[in-house]
Each structure stands twice: as structure tokens, then as C-alpha cells.
C-alpha atoms as a PDB file:
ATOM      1  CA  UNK A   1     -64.049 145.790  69.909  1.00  0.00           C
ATOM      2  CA  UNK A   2     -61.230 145.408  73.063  1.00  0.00           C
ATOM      3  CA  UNK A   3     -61.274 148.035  75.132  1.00  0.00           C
ATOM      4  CA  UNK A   4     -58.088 149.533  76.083  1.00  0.00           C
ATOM      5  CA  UNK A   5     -58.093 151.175  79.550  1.00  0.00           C
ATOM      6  CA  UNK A   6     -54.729 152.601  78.636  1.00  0.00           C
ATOM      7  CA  UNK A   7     -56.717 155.140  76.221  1.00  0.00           C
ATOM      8  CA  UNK A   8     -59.744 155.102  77.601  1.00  0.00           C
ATOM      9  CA  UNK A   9     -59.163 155.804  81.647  1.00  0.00           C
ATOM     10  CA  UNK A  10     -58.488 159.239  82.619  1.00  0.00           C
ATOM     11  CA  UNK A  11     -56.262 158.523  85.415  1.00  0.00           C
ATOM     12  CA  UNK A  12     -53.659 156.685  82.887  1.00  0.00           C
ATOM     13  CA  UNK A  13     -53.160 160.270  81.480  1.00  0.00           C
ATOM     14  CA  UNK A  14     -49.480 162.316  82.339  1.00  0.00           C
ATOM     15  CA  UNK A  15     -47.187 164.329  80.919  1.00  0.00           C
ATOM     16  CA  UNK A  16     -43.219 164.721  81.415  1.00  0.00           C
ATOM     17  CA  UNK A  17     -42.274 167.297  83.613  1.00  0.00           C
ATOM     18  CA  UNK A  18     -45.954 168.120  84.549  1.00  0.00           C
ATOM     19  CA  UNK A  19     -47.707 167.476  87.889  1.00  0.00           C
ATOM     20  CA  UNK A  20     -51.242 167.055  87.445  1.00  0.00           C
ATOM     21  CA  UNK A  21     -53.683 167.120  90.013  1.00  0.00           C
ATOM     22  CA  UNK A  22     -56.902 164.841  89.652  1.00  0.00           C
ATOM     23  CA  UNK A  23     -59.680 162.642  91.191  1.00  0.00           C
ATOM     24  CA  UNK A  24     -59.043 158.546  90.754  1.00  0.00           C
ATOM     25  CA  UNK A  25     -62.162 156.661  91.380  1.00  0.00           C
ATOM     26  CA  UNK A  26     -62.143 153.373  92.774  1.00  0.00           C
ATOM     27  CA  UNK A  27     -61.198 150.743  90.608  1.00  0.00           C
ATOM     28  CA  UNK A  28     -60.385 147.140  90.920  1.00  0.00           C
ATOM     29  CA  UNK A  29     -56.762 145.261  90.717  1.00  0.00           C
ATOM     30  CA  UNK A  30     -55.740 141.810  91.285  1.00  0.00           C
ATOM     31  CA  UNK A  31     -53.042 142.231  93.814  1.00  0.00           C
ATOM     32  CA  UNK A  32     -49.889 140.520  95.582  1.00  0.00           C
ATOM     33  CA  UNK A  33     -48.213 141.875  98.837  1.00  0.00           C
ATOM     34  CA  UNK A  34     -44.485 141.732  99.494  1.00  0.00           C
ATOM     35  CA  UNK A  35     -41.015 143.697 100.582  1.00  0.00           C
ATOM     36  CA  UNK A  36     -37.641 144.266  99.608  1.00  0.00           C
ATOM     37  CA  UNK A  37     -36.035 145.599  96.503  1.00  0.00           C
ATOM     38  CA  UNK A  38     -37.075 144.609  93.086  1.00  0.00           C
ATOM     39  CA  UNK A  39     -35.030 142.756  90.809  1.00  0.00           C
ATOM     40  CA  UNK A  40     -34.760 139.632  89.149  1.00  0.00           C
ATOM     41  CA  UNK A  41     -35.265 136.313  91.339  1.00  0.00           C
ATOM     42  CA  UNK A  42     -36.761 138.868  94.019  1.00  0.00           C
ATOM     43  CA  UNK A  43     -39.957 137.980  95.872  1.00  0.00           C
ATOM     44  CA  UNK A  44     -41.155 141.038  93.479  1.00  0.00           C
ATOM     45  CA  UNK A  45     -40.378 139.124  90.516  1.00  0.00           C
ATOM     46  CA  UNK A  46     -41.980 135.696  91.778  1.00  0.00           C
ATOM     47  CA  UNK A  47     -45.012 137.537  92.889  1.00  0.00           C
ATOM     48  CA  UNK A  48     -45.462 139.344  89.352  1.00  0.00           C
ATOM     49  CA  UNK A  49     -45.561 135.956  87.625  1.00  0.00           C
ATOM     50  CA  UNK A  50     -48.230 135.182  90.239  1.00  0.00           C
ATOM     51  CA  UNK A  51     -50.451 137.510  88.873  1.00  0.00           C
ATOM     52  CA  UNK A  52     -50.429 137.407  84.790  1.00  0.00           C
ATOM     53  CA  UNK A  53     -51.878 133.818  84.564  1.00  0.00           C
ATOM     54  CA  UNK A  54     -55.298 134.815  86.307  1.00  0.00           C
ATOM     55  CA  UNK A  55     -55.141 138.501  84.782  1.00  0.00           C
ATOM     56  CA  UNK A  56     -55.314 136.178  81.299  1.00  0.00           C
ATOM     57  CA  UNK A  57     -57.384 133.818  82.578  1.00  0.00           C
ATOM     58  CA  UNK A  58     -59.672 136.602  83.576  1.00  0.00           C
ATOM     59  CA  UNK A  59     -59.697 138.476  80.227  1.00  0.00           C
ATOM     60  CA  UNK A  60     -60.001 135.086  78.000  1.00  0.00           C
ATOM     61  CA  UNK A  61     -63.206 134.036  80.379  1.00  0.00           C
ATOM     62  CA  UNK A  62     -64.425 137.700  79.833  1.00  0.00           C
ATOM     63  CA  UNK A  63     -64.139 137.653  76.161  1.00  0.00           C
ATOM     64  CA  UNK A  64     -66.297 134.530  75.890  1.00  0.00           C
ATOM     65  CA  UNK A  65     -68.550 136.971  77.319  1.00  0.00           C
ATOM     66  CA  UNK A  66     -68.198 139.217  74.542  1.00  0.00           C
ATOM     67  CA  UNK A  67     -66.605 141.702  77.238  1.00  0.00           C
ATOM     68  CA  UNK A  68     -63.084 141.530  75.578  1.00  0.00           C
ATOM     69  CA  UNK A  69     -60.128 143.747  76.927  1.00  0.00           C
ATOM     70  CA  UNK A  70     -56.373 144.670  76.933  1.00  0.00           C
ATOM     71  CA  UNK A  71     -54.562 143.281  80.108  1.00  0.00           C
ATOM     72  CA  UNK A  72     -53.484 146.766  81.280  1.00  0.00           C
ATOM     73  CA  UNK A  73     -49.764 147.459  82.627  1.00  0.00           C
ATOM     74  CA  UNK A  74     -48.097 146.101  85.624  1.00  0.00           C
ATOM     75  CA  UNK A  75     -48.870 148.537  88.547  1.00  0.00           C
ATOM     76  CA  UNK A  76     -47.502 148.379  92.046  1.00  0.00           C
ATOM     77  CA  UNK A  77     -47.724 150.609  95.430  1.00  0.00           C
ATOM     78  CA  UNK A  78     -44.579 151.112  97.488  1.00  0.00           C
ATOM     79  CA  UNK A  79     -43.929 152.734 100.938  1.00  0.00           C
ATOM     80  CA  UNK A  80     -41.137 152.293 103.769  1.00  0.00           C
ATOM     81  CA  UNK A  81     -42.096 153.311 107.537  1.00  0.00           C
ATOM     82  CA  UNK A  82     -39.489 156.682 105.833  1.00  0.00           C
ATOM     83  CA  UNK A  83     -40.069 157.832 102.849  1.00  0.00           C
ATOM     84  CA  UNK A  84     -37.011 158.947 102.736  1.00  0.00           C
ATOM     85  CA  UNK A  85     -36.063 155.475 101.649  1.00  0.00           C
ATOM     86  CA  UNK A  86     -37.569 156.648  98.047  1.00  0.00           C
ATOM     87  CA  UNK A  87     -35.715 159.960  97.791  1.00  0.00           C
ATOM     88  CA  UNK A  88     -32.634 160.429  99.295  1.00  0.00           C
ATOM     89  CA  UNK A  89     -31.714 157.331 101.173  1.00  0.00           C
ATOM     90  CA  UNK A  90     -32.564 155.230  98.239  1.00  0.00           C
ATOM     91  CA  UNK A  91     -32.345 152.312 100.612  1.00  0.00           C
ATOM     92  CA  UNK A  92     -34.477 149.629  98.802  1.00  0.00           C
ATOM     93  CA  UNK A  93     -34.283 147.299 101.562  1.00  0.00           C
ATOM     94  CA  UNK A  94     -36.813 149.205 103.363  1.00  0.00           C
ATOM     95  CA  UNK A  95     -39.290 149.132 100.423  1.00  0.00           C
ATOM     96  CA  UNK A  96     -42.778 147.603 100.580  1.00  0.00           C
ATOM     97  CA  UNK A  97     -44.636 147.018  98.028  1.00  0.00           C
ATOM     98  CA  UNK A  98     -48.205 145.424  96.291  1.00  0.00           C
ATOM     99  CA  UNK A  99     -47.945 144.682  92.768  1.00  0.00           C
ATOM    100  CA  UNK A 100     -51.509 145.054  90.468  1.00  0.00           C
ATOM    101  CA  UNK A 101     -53.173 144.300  87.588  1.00  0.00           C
ATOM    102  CA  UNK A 102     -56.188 146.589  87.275  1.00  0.00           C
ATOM    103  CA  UNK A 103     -59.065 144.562  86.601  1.00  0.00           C
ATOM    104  CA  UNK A 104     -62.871 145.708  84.856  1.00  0.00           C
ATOM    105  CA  UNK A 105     -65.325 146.300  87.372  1.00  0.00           C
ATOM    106  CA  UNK A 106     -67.678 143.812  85.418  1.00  0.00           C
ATOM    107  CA  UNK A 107     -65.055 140.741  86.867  1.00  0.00           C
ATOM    108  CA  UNK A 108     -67.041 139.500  90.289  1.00  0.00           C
ATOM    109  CA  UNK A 109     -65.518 137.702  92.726  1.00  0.00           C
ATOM    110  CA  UNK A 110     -66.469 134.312  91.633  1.00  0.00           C
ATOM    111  CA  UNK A 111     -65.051 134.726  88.231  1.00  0.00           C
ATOM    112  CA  UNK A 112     -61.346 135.855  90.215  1.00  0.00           C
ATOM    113  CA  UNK A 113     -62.176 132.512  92.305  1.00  0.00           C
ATOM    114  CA  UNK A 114     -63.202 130.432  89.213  1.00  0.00           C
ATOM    115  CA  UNK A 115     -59.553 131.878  86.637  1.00  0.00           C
ATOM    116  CA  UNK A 116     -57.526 130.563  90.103  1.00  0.00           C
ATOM    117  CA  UNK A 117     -58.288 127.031  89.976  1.00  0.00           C
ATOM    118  CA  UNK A 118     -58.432 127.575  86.254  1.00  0.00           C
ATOM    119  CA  UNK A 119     -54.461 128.380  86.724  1.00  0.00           C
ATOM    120  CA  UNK A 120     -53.826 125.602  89.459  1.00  0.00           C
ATOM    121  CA  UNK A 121     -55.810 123.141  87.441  1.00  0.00           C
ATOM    122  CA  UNK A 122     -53.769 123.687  84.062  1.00  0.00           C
ATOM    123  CA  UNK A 123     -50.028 123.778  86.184  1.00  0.00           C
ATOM    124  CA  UNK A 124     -49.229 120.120  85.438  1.00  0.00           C
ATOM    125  CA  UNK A 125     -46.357 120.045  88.666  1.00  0.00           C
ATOM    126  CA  UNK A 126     -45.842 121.483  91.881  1.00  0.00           C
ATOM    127  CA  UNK A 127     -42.828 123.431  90.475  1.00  0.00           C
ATOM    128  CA  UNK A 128     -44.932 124.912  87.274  1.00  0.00           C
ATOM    129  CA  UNK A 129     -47.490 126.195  89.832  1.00  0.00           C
ATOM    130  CA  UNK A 130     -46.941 129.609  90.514  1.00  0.00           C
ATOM    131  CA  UNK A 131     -45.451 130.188  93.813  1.00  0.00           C
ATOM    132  CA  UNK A 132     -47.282 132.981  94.819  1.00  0.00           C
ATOM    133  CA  UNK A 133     -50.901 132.223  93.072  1.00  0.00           C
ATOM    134  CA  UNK A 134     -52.484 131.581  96.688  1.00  0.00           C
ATOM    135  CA  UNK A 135     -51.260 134.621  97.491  1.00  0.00           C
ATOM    136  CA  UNK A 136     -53.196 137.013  94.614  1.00  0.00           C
ATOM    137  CA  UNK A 137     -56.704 139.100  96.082  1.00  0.00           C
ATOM    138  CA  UNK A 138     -59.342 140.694  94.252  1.00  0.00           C
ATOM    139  CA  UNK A 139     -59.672 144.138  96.479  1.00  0.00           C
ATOM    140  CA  UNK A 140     -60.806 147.612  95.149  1.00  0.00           C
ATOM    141  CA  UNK A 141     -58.372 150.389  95.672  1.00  0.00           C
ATOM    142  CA  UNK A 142     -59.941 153.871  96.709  1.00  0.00           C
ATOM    143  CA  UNK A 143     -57.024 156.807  95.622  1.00  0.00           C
ATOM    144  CA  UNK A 144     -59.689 160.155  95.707  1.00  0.00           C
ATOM    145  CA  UNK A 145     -57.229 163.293  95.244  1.00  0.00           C
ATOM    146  CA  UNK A 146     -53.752 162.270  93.911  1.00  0.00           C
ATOM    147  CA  UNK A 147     -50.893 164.091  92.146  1.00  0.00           C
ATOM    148  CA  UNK A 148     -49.114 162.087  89.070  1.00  0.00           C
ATOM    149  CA  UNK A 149     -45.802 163.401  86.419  1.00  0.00           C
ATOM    150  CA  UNK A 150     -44.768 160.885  84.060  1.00  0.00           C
ATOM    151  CA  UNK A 151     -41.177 159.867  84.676  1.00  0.00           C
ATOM    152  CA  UNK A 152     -39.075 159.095  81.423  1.00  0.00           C
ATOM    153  CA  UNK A 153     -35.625 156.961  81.862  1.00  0.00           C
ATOM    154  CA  UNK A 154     -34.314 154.512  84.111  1.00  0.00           C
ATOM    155  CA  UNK A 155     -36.389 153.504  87.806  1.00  0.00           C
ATOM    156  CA  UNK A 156     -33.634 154.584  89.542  1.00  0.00           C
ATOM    157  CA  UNK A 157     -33.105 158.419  88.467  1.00  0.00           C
ATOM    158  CA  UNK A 158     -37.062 158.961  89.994  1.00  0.00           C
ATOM    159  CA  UNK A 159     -35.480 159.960  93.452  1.00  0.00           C
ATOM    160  CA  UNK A 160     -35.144 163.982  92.166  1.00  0.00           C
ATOM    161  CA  UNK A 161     -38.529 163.988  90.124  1.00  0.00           C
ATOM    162  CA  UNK A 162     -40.123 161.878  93.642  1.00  0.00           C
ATOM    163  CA  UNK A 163     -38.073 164.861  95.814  1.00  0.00           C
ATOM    164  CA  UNK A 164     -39.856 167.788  94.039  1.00  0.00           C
ATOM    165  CA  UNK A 165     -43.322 166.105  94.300  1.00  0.00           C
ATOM    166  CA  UNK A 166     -43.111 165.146  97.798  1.00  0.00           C
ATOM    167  CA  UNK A 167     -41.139 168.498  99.221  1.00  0.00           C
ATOM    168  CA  UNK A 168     -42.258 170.811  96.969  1.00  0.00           C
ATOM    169  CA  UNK A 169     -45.337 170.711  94.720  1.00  0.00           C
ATOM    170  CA  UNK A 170     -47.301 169.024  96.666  1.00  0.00           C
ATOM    171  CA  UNK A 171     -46.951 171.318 100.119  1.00  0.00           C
ATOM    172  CA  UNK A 172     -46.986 174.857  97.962  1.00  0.00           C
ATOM    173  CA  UNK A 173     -50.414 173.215  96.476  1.00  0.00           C
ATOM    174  CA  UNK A 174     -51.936 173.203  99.998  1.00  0.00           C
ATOM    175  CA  UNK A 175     -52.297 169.160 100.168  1.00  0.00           C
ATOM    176  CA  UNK A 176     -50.724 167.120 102.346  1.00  0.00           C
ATOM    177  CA  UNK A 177     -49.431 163.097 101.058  1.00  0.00           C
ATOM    178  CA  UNK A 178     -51.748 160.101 102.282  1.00  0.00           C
ATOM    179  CA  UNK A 179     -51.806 156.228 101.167  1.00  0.00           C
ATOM    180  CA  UNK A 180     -48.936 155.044  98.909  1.00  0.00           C
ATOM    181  CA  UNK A 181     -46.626 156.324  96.184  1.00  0.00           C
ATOM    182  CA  UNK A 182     -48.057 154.428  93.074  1.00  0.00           C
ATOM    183  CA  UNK A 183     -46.169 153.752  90.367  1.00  0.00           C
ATOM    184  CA  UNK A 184     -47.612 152.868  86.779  1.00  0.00           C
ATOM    185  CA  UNK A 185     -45.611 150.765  83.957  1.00  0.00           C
ATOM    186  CA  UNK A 186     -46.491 151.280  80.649  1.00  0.00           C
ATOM    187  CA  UNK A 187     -43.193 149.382  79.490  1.00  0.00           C
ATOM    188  CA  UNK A 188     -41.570 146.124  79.840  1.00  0.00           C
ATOM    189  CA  UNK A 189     -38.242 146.584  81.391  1.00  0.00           C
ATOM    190  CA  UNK A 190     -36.835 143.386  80.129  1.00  0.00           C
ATOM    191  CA  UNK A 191     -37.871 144.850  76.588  1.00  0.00           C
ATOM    192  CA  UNK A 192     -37.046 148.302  76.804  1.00  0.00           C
ATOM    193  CA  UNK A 193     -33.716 150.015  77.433  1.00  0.00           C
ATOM    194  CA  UNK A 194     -33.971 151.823  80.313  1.00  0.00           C
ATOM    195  CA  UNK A 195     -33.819 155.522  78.839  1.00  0.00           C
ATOM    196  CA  UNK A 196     -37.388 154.701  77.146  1.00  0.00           C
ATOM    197  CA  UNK A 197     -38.630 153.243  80.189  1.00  0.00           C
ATOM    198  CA  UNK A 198     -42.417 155.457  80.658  1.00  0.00           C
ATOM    199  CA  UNK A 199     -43.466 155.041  83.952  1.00  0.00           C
ATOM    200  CA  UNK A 200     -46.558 157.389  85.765  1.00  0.00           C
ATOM    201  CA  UNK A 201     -45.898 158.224  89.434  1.00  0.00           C
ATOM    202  CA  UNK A 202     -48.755 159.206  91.321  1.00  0.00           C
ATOM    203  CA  UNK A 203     -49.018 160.177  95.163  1.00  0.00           C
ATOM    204  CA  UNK A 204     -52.624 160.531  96.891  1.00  0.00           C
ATOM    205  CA  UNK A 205     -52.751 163.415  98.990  1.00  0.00           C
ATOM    206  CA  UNK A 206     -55.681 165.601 101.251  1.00  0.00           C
ATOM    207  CA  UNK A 207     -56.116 169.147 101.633  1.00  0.00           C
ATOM    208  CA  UNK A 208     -53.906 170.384 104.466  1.00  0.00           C
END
């Protein structure tokens, strides 16, 4: 059987027009760093097609294992020194980011090592070596409390739904926000017209 962490996590759980407050353990991603606003030919872009080869590479060596999965949808943390920059100022400029692949907790560190020079070893040219491949980490990522809607339509119309989370829910909840606005893909934007676009937004936050 391949697991699906899609169906079977908890925290990949949300509802439209519903802010839900739950506990994310710790979980593992394979993960690239980077700023500026997405886009095609971004460094957002180049680092996303940094990532797939090992998150295959990964899944195909953990299937031999009989430990076989679903690669589970593009992730990716943002933040700007104001997070205004996400709400009303909009100014994607500002935007930092870390895309992720989440990752089973049965893939060690020497099997992340090992897919690597499994990818460098199979890219034939410097050019078809991914540009960012030395770039990818292994790191667990620690959430604890968080607050997550589902977001329905285009990337850009999240400013109002990110405004009512961040200035309202979240303070008349007694929390306070802390770490990074996540964001959670379950489509491929290249595939899907933006209207259908699903995409989970979750903010950690503390108790104030």
C-alpha cells in the first residue's frame, strides 16, 4: 500500500472559511531558502526544481524498502521584516521564503545524502544539474499551536482572508502570531486555473 500523508496527516485537514486551531508536531521537509516574489524564472521557481529530483529519489529508494509513499504537495514558509508586505502592502519584493517537501520521518540523513549524489550523478551536464541542488537541507520543522483556513482561488486574493487571521481571529482567540505564515499547495498552478487553486494557510501562534 502507498501511504498518502495528504489523507492520513491531521494537520493537512481545513475547511473554507473556517479557522481551525490545532497542534502540528514536528515533522520533516526537504527544504530550499530564498527571497523575492514568486513567479516563473524566479529564484522561487529554480529552487522548486531543486527539490523534486531528491523528493523522488527519496521515495523510489524508500519503496525498495517496501516503505512506499505519495510525494506530498509543494509547501513553502514566507515572512518580510513587515508583515504588512502580505496584507495590505502586497509588496512581494519584501517576501522571504523556504520552499518544502515534507519528508517521512523513517528517511535518515544518509539516505537525503545518498538521493543527492544520486541526482548529481544521473545530471549528464553542468546545465542539466539543478542549480540549486547544493542548496536543499534535511531539517525538522517544529510548528506546536498554529491556526490554518483553506483559501480557494487565485494566490493573490489571500491578502483579506491573511487580514482577518492576522488582525482579527487570531488576537480575539487570546494567541499571539510566532514563526512563519505557511502556506500549503495541494494544486499545481501551471495545471489549474487559478479559481480552483486549494491552498491551506496556516500561522503558528502562542498564548498571549
Amino acid at each position: 500500500m502507498k501511504t498518502d500523508f495528504k489523507k492520513t496527516l491531521d494537520a493537512y485537514k481545513a475547511r473554507h472559511n473556517e479557522f481551525r486551531i490545532l497542534d502540528v508536531p514536528p515533522q520533516q521537509y526537504l527544504m530550499v531558502d530564498g527571497h523575492g516574489a514568486p513567479g516563473e524564472g524566479s529564484d522561487y521557481t529554480t529552487a522548486i526544481a531543486a527539490l523534486y529530483p531528491v523528493a523522488y529519489t527519496l521515495k523510489f529508494a524508500s519503496k525498495a524498502l517496501d516503505r512506499d509513499y505519495v510525494v506530498p504537495p509543494l509547501e513553502a514558509l514566507w515572512w518580510a521584516d513587515d508583515m504588512a508586505a502580505f496584507t495590505t502592502g502586497r509588496d512581494k519584493s519584501q517576501w522571504d521564503w523556504t520552499v518544502m517537501l515534507l519528508t517521512p520521518e523513517w528517511i535518515t540523513e544518509q539516505m537525503f545524502q545518498d538521493a543527492v549524489a544520486v541526482v548529481a550523478a544521473k545530471s549528464k551536464t553542468p546545465d542539466s544539474l539543478p542549480a540549486d541542488l547544493g542548496k536543499v537541507r534535511l531539517e525538522t520543522l517544529a510548528e506546536g499551536l498554529c491556526v490554518q483556513t483553506l483559501h480557494l482561488g487565485p494566490y493573490d486574493d489571500e491578502a483579506e482572508i491573511l487580514a482577518q487571521l492576522h488582525d482579527e481571529f487570531i488576537p480575539e482567540q487570546g494567541l499571539r502570531m510566532t514563526g512563519k505564515h505557511h502556506e500549503i499547495y495541494f494544486n499545481d498552478f501551471r495545471k489549474v486555473e487559478a479559481s480552483k487553486l486549494r491552498t491551506l494557510l496556516r500561522q503558528p501562534v502562542e498564548r498571549a
